[in-house]
N, C-alpha and C. Protein backbone atom coordinates (compact mmCIF):
# COMPACT_ATOMS: atom_id res chain seq x y z
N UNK A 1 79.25 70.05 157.47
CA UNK A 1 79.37 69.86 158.90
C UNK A 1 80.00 71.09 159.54
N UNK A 2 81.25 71.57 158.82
CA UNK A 2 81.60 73.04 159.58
C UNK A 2 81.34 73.67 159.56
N UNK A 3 80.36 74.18 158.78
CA UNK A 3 79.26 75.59 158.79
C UNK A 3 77.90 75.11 159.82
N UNK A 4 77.39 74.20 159.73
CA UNK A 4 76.50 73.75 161.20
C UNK A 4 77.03 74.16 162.55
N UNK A 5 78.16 73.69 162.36
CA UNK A 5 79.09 73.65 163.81
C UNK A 5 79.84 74.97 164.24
N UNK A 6 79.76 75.45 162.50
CA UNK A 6 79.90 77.18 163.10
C UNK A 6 79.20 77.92 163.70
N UNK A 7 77.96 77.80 163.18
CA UNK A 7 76.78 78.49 163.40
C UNK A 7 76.83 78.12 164.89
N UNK A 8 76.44 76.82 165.11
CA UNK A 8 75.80 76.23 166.51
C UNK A 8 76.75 76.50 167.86
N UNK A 9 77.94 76.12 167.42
CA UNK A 9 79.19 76.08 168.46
C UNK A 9 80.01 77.28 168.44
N UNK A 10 80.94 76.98 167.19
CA UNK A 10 82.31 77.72 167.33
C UNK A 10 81.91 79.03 167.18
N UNK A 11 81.25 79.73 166.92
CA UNK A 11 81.08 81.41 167.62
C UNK A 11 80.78 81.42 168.57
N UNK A 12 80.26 80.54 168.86
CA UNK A 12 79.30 81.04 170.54
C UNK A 12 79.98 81.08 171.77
N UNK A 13 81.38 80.99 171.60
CA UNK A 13 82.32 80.38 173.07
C UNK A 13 82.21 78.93 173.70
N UNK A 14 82.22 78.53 172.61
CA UNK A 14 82.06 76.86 172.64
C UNK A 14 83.88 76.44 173.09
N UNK A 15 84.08 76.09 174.46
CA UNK A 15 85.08 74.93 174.90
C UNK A 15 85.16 73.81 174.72
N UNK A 16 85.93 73.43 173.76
CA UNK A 16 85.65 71.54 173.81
C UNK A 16 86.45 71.22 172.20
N UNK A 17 85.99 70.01 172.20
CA UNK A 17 86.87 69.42 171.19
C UNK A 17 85.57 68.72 170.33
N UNK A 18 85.55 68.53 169.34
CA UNK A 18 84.25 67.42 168.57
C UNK A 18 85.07 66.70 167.63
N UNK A 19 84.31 65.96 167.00
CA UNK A 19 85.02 64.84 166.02
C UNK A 19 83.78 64.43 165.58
N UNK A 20 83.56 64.55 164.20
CA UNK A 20 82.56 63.74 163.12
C UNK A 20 83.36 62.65 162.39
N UNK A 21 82.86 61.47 162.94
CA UNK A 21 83.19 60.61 162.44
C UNK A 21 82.30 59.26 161.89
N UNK A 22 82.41 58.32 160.31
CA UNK A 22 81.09 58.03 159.85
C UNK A 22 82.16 56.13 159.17
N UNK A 23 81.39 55.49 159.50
CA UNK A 23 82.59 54.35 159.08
C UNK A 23 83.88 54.17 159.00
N UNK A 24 84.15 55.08 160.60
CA UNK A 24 85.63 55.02 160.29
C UNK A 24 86.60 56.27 159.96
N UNK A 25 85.60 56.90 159.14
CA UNK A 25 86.61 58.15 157.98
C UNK A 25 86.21 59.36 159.18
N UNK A 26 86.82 60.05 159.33
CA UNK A 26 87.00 61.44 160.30
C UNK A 26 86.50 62.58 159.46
N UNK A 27 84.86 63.03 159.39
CA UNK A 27 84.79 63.49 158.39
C UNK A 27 84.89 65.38 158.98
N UNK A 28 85.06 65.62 160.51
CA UNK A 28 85.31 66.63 160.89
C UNK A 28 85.73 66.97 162.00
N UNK A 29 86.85 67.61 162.67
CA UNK A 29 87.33 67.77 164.18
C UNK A 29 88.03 68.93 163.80
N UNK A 30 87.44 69.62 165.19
CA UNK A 30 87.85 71.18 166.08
C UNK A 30 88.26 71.06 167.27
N UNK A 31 89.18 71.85 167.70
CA UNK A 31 89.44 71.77 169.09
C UNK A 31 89.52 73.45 169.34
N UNK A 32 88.48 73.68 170.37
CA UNK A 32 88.40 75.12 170.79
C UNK A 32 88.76 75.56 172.20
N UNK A 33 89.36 76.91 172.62
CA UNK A 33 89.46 76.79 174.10
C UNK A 33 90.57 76.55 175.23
N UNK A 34 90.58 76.16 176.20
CA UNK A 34 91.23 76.19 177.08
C UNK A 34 90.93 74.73 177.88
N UNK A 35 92.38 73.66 177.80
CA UNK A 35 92.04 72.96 178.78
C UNK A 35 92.30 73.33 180.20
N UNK A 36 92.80 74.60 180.81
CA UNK A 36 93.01 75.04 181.82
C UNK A 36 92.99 76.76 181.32
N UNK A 37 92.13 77.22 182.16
CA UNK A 37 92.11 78.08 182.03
C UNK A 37 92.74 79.43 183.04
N UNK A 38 93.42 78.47 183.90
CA UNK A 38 94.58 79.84 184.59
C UNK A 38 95.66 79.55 184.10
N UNK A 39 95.91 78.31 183.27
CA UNK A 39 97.42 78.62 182.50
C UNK A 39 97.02 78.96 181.22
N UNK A 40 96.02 79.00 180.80
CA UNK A 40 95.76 79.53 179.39
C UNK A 40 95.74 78.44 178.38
N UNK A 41 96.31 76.83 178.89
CA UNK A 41 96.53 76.07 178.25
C UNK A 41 95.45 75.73 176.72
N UNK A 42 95.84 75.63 175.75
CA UNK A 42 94.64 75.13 174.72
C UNK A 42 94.54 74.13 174.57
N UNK A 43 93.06 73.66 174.25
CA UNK A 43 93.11 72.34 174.05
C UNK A 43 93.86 71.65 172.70
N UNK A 44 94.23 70.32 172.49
CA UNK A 44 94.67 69.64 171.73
C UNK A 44 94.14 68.39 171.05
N UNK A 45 94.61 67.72 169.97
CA UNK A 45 93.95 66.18 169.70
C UNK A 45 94.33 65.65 171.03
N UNK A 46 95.04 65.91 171.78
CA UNK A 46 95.97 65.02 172.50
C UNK A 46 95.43 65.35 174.17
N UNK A 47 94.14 66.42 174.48
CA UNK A 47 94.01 66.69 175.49
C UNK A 47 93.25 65.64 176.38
N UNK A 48 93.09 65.09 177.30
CA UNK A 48 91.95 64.37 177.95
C UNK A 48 91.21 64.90 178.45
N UNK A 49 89.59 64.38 178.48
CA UNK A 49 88.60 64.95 179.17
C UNK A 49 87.75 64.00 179.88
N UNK A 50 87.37 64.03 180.73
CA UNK A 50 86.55 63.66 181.74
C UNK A 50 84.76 63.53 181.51
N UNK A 51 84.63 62.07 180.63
CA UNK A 51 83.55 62.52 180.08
C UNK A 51 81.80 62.42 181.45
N UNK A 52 82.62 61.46 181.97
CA UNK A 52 81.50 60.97 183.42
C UNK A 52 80.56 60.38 183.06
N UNK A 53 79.33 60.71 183.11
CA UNK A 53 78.28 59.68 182.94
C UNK A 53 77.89 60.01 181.39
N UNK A 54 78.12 60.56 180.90
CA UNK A 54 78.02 60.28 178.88
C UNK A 54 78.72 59.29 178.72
N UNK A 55 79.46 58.37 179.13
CA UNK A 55 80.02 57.64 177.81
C UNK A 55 79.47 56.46 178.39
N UNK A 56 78.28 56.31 179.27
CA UNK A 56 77.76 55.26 179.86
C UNK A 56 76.44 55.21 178.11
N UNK A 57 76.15 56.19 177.91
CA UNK A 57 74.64 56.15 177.07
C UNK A 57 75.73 55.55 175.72
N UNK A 58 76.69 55.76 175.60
CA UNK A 58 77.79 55.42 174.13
C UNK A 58 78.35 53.75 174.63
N UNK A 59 78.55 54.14 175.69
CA UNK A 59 78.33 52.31 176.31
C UNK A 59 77.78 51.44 176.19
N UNK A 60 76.38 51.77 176.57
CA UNK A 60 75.12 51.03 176.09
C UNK A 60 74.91 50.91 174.59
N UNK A 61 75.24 51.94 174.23
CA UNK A 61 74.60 51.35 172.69
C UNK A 61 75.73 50.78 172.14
N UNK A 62 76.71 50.73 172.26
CA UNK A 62 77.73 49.53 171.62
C UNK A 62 77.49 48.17 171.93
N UNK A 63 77.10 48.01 173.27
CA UNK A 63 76.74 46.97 173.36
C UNK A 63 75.39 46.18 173.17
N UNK A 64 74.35 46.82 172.75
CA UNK A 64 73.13 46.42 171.95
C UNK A 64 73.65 46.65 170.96
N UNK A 65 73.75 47.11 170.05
CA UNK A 65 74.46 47.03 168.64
C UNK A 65 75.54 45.89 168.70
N UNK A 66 76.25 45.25 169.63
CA UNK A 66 76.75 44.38 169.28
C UNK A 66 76.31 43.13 169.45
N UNK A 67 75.21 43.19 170.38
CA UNK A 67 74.20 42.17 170.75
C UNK A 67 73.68 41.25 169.17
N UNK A 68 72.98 42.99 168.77
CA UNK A 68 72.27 42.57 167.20
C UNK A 68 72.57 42.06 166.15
N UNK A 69 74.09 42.19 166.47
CA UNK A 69 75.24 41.71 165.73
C UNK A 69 75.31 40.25 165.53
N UNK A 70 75.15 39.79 167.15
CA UNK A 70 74.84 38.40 167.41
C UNK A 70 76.67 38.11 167.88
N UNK A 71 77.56 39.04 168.47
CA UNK A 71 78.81 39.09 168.52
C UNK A 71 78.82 38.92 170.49
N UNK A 72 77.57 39.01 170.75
CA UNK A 72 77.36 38.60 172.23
C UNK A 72 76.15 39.06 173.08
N UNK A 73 75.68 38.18 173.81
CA UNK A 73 74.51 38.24 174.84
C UNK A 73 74.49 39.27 175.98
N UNK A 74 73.49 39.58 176.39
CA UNK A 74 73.41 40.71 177.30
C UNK A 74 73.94 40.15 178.58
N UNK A 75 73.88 38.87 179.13
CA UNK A 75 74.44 37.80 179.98
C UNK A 75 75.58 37.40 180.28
N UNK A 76 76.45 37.58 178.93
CA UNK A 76 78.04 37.35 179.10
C UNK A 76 78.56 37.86 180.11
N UNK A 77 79.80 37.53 180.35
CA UNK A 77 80.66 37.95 181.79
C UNK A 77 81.98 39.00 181.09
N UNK A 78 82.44 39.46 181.76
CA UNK A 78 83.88 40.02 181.23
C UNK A 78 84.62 39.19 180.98
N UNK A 79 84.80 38.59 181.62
CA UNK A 79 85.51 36.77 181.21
C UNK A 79 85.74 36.07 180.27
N UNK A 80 84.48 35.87 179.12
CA UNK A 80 84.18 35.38 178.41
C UNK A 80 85.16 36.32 176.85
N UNK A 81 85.51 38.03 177.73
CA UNK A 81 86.38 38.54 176.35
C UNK A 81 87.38 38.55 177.00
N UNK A 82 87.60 38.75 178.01
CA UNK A 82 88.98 38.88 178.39
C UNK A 82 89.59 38.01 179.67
N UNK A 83 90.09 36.52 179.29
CA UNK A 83 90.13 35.84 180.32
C UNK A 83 90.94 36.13 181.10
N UNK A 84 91.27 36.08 182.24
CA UNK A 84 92.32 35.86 183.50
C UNK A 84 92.32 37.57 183.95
């Protein structure tokens, strides 16, 4: 995975953070860059980012995958996991 990610990303002036992760086990994370770049700040495990409309497509598929699961209907309410 880190020689892919060398090649592809981390030479190229790649900003950002990644994480390979496979049942759980963390099988690779980099953090490259600047979370601000007039203080020079670097990024961290610990930085936040603003993902916006990506984590809607990681949204969706958790919840068909949990559908298939049979762990809940496309119909349910918020309610139904988290009452009051």
């Amino acid at each position: 995975i880190e020689k892919q990610y060398q090649q592809l990303l981390g030479n190229r002036g790649f900003n950002g953070s990644i994480l390979v992760a496979k049942n759980g086990e963390i099988l690779f994370e980099d953090y490259k860059g600047y979370s601000n770049f007039k203080t020079k700040a670097l990024i961290t495990p610990n930085t936040p980012f603003h993902l916006a409309s990506v984590s809607k497509t990681f949204t969706g598929m958790a919840i068909l995958k949990l559908r298939e699961q049979g762990k809940l209907e496309l119909d349910d309410t918020v309610d139904e996991f988290f009452p009051g």
